[in-house]
C-alpha atoms as a PDB file:
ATOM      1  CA  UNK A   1      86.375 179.741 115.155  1.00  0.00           C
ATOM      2  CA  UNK A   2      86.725 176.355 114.611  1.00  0.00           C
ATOM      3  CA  UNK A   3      83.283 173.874 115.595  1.00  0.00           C
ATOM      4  CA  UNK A   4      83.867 171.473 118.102  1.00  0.00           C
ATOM      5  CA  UNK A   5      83.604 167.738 117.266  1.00  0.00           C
ATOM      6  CA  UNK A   6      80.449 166.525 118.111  1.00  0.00           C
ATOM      7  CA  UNK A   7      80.802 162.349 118.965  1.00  0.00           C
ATOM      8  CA  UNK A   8      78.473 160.308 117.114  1.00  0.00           C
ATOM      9  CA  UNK A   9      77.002 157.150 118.938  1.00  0.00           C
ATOM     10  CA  UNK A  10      77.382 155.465 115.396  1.00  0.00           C
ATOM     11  CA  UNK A  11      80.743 155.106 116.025  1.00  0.00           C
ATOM     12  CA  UNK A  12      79.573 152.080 117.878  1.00  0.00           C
ATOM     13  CA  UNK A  13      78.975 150.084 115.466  1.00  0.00           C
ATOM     14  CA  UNK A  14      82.053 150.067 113.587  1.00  0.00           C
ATOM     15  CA  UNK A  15      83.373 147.140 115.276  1.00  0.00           C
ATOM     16  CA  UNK A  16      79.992 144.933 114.557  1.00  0.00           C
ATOM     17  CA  UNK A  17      80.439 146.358 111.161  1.00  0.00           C
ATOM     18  CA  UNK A  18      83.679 144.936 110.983  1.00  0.00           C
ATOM     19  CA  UNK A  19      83.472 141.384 112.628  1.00  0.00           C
ATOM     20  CA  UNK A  20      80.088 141.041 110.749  1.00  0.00           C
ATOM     21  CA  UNK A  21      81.895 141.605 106.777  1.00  0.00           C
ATOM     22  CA  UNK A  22      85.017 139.367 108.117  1.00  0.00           C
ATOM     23  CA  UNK A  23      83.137 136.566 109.820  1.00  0.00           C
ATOM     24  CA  UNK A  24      79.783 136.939 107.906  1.00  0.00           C
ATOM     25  CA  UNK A  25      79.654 138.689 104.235  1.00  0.00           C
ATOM     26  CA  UNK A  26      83.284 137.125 103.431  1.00  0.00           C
ATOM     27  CA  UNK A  27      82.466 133.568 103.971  1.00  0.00           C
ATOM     28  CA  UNK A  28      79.243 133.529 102.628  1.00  0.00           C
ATOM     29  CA  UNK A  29      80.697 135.163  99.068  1.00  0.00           C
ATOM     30  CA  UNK A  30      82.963 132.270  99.333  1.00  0.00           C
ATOM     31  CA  UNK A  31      80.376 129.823  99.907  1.00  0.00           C
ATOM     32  CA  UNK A  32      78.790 131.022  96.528  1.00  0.00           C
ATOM     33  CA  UNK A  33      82.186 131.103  94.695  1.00  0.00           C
ATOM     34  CA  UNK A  34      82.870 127.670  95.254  1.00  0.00           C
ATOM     35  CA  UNK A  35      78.689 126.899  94.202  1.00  0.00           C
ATOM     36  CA  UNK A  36      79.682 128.214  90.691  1.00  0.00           C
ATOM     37  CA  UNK A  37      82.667 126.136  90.348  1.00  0.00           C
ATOM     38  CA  UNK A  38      82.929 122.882  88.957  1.00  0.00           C
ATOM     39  CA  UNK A  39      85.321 120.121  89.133  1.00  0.00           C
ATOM     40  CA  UNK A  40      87.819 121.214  86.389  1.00  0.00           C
ATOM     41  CA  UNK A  41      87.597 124.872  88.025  1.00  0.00           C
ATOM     42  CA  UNK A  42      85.245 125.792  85.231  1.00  0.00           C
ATOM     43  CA  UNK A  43      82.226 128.864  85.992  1.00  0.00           C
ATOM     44  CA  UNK A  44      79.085 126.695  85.984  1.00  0.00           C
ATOM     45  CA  UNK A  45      75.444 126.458  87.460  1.00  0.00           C
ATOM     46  CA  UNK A  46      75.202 122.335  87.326  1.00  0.00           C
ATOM     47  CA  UNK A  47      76.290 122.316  91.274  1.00  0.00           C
ATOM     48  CA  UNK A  48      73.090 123.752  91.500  1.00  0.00           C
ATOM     49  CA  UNK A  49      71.278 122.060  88.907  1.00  0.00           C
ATOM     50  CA  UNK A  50      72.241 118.520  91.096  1.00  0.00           C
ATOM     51  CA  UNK A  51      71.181 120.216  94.338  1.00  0.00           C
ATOM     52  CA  UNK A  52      67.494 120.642  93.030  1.00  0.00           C
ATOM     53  CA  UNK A  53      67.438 117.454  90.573  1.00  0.00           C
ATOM     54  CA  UNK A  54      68.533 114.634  93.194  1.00  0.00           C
ATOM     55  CA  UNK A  55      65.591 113.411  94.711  1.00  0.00           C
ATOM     56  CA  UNK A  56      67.315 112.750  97.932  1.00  0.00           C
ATOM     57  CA  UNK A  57      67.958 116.002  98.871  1.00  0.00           C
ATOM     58  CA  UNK A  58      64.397 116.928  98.742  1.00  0.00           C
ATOM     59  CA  UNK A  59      63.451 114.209 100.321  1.00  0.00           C
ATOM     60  CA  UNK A  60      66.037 114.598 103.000  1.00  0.00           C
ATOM     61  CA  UNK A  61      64.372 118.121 103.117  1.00  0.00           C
ATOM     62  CA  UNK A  62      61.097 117.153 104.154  1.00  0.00           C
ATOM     63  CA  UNK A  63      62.798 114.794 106.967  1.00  0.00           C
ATOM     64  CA  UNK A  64      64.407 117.991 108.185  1.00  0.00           C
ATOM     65  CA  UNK A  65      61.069 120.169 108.095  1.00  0.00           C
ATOM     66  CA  UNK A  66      59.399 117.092 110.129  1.00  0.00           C
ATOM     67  CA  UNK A  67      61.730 117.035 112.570  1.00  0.00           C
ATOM     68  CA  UNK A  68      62.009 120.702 112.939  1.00  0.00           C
ATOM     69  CA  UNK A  69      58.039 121.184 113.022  1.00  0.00           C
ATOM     70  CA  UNK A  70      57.531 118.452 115.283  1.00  0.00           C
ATOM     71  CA  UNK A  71      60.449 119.670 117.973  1.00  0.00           C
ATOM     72  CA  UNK A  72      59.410 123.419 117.455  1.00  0.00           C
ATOM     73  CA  UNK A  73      55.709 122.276 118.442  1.00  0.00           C
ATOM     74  CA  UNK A  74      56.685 120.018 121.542  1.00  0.00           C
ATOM     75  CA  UNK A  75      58.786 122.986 122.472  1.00  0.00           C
ATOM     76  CA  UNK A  76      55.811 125.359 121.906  1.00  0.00           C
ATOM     77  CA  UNK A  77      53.244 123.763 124.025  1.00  0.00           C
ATOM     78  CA  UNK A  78      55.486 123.053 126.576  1.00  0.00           C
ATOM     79  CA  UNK A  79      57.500 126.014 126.908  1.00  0.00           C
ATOM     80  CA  UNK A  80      54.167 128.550 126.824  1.00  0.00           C
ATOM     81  CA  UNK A  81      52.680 127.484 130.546  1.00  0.00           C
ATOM     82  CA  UNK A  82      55.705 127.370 131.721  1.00  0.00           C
ATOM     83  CA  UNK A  83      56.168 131.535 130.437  1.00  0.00           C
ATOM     84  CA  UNK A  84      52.665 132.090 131.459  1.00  0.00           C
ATOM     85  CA  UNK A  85      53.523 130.768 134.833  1.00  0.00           C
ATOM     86  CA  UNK A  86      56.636 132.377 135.381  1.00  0.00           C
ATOM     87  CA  UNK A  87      55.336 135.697 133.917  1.00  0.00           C
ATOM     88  CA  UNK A  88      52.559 135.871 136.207  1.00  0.00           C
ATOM     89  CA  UNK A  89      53.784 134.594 139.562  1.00  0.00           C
ATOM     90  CA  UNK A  90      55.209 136.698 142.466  1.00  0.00           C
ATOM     91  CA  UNK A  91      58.255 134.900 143.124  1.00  0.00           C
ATOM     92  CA  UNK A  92      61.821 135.420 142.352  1.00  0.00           C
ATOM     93  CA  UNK A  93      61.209 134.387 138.259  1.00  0.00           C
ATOM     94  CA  UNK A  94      65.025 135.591 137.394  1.00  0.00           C
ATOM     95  CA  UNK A  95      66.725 132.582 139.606  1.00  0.00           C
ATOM     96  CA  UNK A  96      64.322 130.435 138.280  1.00  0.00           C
ATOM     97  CA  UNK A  97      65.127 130.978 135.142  1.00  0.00           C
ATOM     98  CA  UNK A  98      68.846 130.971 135.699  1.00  0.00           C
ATOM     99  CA  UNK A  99      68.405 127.469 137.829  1.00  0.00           C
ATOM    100  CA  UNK A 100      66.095 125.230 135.259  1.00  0.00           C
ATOM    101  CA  UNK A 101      67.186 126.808 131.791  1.00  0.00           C
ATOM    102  CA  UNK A 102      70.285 128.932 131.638  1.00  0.00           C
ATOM    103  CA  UNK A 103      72.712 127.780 133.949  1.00  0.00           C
ATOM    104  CA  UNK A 104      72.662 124.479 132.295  1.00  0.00           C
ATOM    105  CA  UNK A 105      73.635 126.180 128.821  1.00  0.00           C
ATOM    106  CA  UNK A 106      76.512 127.320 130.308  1.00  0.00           C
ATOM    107  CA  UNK A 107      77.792 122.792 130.290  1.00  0.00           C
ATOM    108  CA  UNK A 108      79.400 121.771 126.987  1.00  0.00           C
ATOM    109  CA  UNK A 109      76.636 121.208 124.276  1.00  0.00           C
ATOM    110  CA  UNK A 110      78.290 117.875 123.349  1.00  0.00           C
ATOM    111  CA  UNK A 111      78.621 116.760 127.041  1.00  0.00           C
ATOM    112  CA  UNK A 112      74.462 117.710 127.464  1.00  0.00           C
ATOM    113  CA  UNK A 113      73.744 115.227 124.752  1.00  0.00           C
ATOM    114  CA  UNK A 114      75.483 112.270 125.664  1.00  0.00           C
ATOM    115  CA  UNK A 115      74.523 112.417 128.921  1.00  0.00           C
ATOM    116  CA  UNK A 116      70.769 112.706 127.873  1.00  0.00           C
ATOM    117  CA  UNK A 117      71.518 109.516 125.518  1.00  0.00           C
ATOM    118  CA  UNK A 118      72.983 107.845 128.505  1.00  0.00           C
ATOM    119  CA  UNK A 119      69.610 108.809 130.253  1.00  0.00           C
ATOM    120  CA  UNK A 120      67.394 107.521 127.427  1.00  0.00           C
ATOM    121  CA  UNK A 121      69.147 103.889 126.652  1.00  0.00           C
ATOM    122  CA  UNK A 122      68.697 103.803 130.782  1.00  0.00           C
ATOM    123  CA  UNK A 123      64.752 103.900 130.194  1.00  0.00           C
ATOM    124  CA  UNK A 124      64.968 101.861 127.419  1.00  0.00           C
ATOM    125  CA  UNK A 125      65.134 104.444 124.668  1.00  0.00           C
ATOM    126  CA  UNK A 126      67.974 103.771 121.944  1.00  0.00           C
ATOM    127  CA  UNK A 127      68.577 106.017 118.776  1.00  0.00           C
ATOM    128  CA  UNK A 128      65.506 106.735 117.230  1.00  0.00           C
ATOM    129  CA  UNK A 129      63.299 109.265 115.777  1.00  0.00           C
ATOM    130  CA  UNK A 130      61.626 109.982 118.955  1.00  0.00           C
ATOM    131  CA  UNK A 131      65.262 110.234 120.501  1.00  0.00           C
ATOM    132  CA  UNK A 132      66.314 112.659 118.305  1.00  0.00           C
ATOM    133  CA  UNK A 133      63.235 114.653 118.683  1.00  0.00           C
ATOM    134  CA  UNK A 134      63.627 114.553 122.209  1.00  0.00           C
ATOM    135  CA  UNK A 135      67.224 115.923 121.859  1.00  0.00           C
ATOM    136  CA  UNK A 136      66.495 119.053 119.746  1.00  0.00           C
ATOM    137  CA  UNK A 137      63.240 119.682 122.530  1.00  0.00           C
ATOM    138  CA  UNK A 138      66.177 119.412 125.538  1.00  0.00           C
ATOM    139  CA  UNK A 139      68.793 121.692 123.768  1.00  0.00           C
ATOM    140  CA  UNK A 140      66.558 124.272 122.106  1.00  0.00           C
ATOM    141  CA  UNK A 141      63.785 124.770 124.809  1.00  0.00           C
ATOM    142  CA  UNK A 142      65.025 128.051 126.254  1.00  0.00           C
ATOM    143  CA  UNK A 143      65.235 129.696 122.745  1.00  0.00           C
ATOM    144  CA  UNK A 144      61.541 128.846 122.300  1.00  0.00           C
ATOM    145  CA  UNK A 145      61.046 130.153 126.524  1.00  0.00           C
ATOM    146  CA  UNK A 146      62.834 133.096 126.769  1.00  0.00           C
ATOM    147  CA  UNK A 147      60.923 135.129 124.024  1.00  0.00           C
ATOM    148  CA  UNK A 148      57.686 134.181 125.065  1.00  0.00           C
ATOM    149  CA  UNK A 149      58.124 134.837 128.768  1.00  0.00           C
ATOM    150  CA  UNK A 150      60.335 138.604 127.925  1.00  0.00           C
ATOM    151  CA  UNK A 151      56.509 139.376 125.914  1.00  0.00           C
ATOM    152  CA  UNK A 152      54.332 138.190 128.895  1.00  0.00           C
ATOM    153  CA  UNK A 153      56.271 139.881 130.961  1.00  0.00           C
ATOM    154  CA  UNK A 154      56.771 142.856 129.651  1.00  0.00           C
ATOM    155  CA  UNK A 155      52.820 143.029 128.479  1.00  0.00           C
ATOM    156  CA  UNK A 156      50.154 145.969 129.911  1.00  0.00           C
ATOM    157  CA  UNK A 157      48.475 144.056 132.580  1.00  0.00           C
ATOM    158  CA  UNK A 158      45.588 146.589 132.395  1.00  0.00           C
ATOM    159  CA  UNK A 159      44.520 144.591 129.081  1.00  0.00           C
ATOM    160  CA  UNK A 160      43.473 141.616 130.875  1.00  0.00           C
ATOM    161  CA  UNK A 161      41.853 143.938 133.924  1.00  0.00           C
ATOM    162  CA  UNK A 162      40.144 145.770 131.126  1.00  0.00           C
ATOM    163  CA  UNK A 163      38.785 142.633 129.728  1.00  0.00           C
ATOM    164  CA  UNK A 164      37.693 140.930 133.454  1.00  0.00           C
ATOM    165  CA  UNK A 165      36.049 144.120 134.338  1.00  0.00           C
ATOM    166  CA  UNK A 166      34.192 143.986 130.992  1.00  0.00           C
ATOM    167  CA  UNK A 167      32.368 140.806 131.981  1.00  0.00           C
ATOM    168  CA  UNK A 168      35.022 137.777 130.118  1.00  0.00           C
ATOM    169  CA  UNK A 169      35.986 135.134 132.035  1.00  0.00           C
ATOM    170  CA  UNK A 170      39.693 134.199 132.327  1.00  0.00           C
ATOM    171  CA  UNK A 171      39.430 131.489 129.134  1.00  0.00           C
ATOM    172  CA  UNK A 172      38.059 134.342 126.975  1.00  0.00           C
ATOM    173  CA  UNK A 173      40.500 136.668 128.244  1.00  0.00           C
ATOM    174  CA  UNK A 174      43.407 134.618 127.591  1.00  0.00           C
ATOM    175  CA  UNK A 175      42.198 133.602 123.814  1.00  0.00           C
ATOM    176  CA  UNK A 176      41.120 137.495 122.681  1.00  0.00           C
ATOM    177  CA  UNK A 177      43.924 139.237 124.949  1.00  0.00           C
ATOM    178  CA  UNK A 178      46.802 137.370 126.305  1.00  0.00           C
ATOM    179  CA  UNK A 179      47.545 135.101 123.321  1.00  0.00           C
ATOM    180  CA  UNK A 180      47.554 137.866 120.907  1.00  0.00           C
ATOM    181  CA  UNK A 181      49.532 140.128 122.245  1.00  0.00           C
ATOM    182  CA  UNK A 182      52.064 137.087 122.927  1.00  0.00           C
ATOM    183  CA  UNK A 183      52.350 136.155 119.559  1.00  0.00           C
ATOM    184  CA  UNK A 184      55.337 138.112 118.452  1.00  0.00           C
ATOM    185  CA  UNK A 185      57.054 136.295 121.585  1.00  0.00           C
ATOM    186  CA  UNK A 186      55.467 132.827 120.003  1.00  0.00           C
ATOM    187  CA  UNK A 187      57.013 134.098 116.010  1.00  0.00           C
ATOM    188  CA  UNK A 188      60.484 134.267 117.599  1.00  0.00           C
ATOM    189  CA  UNK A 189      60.407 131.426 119.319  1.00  0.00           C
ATOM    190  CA  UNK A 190      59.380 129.269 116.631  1.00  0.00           C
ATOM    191  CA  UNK A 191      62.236 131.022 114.692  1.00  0.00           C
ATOM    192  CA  UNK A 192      65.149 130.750 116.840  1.00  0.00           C
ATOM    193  CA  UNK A 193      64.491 127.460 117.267  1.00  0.00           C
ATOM    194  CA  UNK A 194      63.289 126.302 113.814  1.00  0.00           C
ATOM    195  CA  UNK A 195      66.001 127.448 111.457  1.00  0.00           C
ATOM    196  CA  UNK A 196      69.395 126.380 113.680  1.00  0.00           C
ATOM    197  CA  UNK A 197      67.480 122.390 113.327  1.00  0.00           C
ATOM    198  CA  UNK A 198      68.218 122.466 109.598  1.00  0.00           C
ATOM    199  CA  UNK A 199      72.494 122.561 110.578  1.00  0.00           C
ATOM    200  CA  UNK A 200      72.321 120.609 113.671  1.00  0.00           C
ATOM    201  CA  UNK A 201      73.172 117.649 112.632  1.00  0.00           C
ATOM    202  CA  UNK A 202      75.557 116.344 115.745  1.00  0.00           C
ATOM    203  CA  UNK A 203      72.287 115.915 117.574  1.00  0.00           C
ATOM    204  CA  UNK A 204      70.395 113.676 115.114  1.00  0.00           C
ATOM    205  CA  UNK A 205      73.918 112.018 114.198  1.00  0.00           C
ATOM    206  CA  UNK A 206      74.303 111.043 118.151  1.00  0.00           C
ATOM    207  CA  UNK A 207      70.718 110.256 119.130  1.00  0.00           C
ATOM    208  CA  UNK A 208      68.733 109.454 115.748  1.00  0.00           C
ATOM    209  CA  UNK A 209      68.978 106.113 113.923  1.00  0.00           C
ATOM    210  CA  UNK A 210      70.395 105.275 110.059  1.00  0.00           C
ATOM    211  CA  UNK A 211      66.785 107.332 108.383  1.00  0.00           C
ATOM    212  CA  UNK A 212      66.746 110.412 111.171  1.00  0.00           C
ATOM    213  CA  UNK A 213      69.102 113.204 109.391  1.00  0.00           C
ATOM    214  CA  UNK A 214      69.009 116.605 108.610  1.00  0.00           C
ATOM    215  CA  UNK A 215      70.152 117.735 105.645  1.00  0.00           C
ATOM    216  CA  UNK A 216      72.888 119.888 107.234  1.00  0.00           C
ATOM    217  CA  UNK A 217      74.314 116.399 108.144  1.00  0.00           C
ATOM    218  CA  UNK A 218      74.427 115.999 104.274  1.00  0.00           C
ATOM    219  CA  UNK A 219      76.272 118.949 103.705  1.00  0.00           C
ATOM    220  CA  UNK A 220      78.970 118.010 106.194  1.00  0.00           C
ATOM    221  CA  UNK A 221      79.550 114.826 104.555  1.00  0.00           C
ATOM    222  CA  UNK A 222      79.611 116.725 101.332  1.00  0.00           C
ATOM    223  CA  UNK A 223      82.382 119.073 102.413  1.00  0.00           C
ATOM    224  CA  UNK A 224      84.408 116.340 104.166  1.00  0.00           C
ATOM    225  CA  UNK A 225      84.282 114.275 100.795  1.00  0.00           C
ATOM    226  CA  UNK A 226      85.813 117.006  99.320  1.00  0.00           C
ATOM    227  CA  UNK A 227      82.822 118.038  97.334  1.00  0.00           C
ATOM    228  CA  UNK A 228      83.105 121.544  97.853  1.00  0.00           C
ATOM    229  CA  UNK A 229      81.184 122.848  94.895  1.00  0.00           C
ATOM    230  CA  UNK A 230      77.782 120.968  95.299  1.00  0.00           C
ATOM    231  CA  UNK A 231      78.124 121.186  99.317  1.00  0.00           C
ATOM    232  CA  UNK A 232      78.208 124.795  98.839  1.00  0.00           C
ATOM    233  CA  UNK A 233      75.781 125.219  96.573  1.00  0.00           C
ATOM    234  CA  UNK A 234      73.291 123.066  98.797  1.00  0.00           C
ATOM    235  CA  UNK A 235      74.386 125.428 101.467  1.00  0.00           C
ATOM    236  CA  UNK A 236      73.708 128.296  99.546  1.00  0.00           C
ATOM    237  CA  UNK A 237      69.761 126.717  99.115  1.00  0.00           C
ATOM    238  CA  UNK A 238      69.172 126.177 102.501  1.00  0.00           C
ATOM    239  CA  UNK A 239      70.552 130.013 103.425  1.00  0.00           C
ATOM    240  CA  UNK A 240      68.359 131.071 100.926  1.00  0.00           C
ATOM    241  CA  UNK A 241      64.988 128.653 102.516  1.00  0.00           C
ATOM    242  CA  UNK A 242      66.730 130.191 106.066  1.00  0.00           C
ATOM    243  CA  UNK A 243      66.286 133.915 105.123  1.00  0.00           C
ATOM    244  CA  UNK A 244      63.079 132.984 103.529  1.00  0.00           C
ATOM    245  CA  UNK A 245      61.897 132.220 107.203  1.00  0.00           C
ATOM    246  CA  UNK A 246      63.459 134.750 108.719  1.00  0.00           C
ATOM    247  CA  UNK A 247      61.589 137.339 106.886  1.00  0.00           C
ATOM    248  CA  UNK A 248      58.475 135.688 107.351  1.00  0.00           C
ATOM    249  CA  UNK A 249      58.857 135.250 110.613  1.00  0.00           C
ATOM    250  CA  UNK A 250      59.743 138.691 111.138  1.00  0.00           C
ATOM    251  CA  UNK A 251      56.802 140.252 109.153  1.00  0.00           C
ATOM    252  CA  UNK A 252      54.328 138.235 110.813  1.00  0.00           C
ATOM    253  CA  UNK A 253      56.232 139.314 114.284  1.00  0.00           C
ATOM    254  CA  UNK A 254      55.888 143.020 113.040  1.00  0.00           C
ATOM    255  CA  UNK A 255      51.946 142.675 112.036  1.00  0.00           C
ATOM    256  CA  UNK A 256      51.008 140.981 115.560  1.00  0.00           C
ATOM    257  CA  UNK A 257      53.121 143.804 117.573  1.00  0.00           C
ATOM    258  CA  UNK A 258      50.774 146.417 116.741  1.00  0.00           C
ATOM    259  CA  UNK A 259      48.878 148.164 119.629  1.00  0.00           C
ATOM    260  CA  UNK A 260      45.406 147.278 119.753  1.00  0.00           C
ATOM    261  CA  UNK A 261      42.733 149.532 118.992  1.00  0.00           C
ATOM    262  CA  UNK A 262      39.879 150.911 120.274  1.00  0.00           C
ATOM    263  CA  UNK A 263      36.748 149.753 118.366  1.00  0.00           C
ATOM    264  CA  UNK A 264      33.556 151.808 117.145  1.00  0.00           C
ATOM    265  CA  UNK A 265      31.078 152.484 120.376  1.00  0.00           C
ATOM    266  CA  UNK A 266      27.877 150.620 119.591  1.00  0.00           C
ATOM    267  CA  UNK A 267      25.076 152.619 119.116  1.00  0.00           C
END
């Protein structure tokens, strides 16, 4: 007798599969073809040999680190009472979510900015540094939210009962308890909002003055100059600095996710 075919739920992910070689692993092989070109259409590594011996890229690094530190920190201490506080209140915490920080990422990205310009020059705030800071906190705040209120809401409230009835006050409980277990919500936070500053460069180019850039801005300018070997290959860097974080970011989220353990009874 012949066995009956038995469906496999990998069959799934065939289609992910597919979109993610087409619109993924294709384009980035091209992005390192073109790095090893050279002008005359010659194999050659001095693409990125300029990347790393220009001073300005590095220093237009570093401006991209500040302003990614500095907006992932506002972002940070702003968005984690506002988690704490939705996590641990009894009211409907979905619709206001969906009210203050979703629903308004559903309004063109473009259309957000300029009308948060418009707001600024009102108050007397033209394109700046502190604009442009202010512009990555408004369009990447629920990226650094959302993780850290999914942890804190999802976490074992019998942690924090544990810890009252064992004679901590609510400070102590939050520092040894809460904020621990909330880091892996904190990790990818700071990473879904860190890495996509390096490439947004339409925020800094419509809020920030002539020295607020990131170097993704760079790279633009690079391609649309028709400089397609040493734009890729200063693409190619950054992906590599990108991944760099990513797995960072995720082994750090991976060591703080562990359950915590019971320690030795005193004797």
């Amino acid at each position: 007798m012949k066995k009956a075919k038995t469906f496999r739920p990998t069959a799934f992910a065939f289609p992910y599969v597919g979109v993610t070689i087409v619109f993924v692993i294709v384009p980035l092989i091209l992005v390192l073809i073109y790095s090893l070109i050279g002008e005359d259409g010659s194999f050659t590594f001095n693409n990125f040999i300029d990347v790393f011996s220009n001073p300005e890229n590095v220093n237009q690094l570093f401006k991209t680190v500040g302003i990614a530190a500095l907006s992932t920190a506002i972002c940070l201490v702003i968005a984690y009472p506002v988690a704490y506080i939705l996590a641990s209140s009894p009211f409907n915490k979905i619709a206001i979510l969906s009210l203050l920080f979703i629903i308004p990422m559903w309004i063109n990205f473009m259309l957000r900015i300029f009308a948060l310009k418009s707001m600024l020059q009102m108050i007397g705030i033209g394109q700046s540094y502190g604009a442009a800071v202010i512009g990555m906190v408004y369009d990447f705040f629920p990226y650094m939210l959302l993780p850290i209120y999914t942890v804190l809401s999802n976490m074992d409230k019998s942690y924090n009962e544990a810890s009252l009835d064992l004679g901590a006050n609510g400070v102590k409980t939050f520092l040894k308890v809460t904020l621990p277990l909330s880091l892996p919500g904190i990790i990818s936070g700071i990473s879904m909002m860190f890495m996509p500053i390096f490439s947004s460069y339409s925020i800094t180019m419509a809020m920030g003055d002539m020295n607020t850039s990131v170097i993704g801005a760079k790279i633009a300018t690079l391609f649309e100059q028709d400089s397609y070997g040493y734009g890729s290959a200063l693409s190619f860097v950054l992906l590599v600095i990108v991944i760099a974080v990513m797995l960072i970011g995720s082994a750090l989220s991976g060591k703080t996710s562990k359950p915590i353990k019971g320690g030795k009874k005193d004797e």
